[in-house]
Protein backbone atom coordinates (compact mmCIF):
# COMPACT_ATOMS: atom_id res chain seq x y z
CA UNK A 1 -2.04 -3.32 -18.20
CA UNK A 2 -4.35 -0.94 -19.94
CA UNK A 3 -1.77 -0.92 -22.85
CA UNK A 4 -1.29 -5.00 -22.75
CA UNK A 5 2.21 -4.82 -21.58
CA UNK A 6 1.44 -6.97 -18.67
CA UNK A 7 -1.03 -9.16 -17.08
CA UNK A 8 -3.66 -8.32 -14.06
CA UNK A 9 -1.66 -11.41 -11.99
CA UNK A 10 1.53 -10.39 -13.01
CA UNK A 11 0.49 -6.67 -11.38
CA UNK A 12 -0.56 -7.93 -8.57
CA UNK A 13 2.46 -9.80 -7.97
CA UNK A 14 4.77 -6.96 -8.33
CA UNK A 15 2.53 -4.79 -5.66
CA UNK A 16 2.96 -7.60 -3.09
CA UNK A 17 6.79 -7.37 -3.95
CA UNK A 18 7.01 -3.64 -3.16
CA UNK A 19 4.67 -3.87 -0.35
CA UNK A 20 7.51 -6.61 0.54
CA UNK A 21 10.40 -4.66 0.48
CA UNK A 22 8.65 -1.36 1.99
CA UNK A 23 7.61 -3.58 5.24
CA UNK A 24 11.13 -4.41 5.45
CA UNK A 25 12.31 -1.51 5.63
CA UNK A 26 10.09 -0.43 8.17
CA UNK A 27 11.14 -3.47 10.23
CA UNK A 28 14.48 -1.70 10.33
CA UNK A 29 13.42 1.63 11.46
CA UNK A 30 11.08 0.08 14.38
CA UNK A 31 14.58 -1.23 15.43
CA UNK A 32 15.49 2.84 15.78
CA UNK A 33 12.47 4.29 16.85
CA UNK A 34 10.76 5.04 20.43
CA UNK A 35 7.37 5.10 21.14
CA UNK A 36 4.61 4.34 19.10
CA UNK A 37 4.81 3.72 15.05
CA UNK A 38 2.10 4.49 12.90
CA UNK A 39 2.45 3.52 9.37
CA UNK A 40 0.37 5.06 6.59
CA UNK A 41 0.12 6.02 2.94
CA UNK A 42 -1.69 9.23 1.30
CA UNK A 43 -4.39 7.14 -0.65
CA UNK A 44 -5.79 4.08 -1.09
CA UNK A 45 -5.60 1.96 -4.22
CA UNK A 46 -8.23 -0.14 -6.19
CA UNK A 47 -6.45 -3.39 -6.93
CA UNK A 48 -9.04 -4.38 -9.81
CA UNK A 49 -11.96 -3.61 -7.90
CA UNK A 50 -14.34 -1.22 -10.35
CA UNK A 51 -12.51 -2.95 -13.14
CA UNK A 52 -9.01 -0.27 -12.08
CA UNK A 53 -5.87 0.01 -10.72
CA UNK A 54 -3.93 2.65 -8.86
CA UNK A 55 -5.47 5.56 -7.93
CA UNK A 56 -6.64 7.43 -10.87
CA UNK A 57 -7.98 11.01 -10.67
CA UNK A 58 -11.05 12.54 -9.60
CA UNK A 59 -12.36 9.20 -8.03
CA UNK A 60 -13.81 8.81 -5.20
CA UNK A 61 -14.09 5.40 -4.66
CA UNK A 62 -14.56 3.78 -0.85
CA UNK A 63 -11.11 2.43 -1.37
CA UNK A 64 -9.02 5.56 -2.56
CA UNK A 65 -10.04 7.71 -0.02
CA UNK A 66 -9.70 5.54 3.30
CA UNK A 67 -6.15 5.80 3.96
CA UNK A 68 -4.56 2.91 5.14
CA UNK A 69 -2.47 2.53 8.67
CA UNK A 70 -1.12 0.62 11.15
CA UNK A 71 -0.70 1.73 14.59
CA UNK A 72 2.48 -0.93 16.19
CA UNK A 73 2.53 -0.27 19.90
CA UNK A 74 5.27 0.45 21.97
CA UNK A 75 7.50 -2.89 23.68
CA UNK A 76 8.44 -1.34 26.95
């Protein structure tokens, strides 16, 4: 984006269609797994907020340092 190779909506669009295809797959191991499922990632990521993206370095930005998770409870 930085570089003009692609637009902010365009970005955004593609990190809803990963987030897509990762909750998938996810949907397929719940199928395997017992017990409770937590689901997390190792940072956070700005999403245009500070006028950034990603997760660059040496920021410490509420939203790069609360790591998001879900806890999905057990169905017994």
């Amino acid at each position: 984006m930085r570089e003009g190779l692609i637009k902010k909506s365009n970005l955004i669009s593609e990190y809803k269609k990963n987030i897509e295809i990762a909750i998938k797959e996810v949907e397929k191991l719940l199928k395997e797994l017992e017990g409770q499922t937590v689901i997390t990632s190792d940072h956070g990521n700005l999403y245009g907020k500070h006028l950034m993206f990603g997760h660059p370095p040496k920021m410490r930005f509420k939203e790069l340092v609360t790591v998001p998770w879900l806890r999905i409870p057990r169905k017994d």
